[in-house]
Protein backbone atom coordinates (compact mmCIF):
# COMPACT_ATOMS: atom_id res chain seq x y z
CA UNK A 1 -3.73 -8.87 8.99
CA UNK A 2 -0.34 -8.07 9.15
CA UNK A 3 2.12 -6.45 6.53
CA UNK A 4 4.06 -9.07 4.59
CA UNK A 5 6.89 -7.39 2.15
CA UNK A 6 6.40 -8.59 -1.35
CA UNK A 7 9.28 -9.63 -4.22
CA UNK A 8 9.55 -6.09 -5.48
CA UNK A 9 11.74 -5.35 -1.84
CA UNK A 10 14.73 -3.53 -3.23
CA UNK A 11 16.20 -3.81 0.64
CA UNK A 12 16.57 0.13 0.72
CA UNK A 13 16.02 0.09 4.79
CA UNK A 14 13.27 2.98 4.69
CA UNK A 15 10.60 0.36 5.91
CA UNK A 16 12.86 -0.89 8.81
CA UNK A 17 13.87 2.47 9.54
CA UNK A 18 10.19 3.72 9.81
CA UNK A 19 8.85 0.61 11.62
CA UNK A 20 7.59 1.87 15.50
CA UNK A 21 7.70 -1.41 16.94
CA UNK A 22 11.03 -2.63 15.06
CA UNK A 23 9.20 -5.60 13.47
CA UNK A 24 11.22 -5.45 10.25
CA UNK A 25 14.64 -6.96 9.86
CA UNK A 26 17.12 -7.81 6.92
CA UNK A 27 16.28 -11.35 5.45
CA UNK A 28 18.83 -13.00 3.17
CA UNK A 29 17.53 -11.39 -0.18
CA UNK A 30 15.23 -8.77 0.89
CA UNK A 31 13.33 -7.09 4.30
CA UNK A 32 11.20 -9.63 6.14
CA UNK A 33 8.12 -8.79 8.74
CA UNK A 34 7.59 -10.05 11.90
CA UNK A 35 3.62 -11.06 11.81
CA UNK A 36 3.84 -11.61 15.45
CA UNK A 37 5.51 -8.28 15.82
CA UNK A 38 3.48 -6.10 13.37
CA UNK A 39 1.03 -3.81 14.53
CA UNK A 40 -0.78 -2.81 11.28
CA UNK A 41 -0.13 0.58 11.32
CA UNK A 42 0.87 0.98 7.69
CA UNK A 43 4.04 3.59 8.12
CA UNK A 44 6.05 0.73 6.09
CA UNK A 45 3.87 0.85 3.57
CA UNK A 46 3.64 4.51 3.40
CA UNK A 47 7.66 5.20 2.90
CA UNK A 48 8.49 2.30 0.93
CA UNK A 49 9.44 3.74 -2.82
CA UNK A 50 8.71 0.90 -4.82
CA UNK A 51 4.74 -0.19 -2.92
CA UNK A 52 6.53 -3.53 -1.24
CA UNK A 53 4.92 -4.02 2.05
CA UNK A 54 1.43 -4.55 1.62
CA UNK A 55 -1.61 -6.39 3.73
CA UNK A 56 -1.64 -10.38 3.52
C-alpha cells in the first residue's frame, strides 16, 4: 500500500526532498502523496521529524 501523509504534516519539505521518484508535492495545508506515484520504499517515512507519512 502506498504512503499517505497524515494531519500531523508540519509541511517542513524533508519528505519531498527525500522522495526518489518525486511522488510528494505541496497540497494546500500540508504535503500530499501521489498513490499512483509511490513506490513504497519508506525514505519519507524515515526523515519525516514528526512520524507523518505512514502506510494506508
Amino acid at each position: 500500500m502506498a504512503y499517505k501523509i497524515s494531519d500531523a504534516c508540519i509541511s517542513c519539505g524533508a519528505c519531498a526532498a527525500e522522495c526518489p521518484v518525486s511522488a510528494i508535492s505541496e497540497g494546500d495545508t500540508q504535503f500530499v502523496i501521489d498513490a499512483d506515484t509511490c513506490i513504497e520504499c519508506g525514505a519519507c517515512a524515515g526523515v519525516c521529524p514528526v512520524g507523518a507519512p505512514a502506510q494506508d
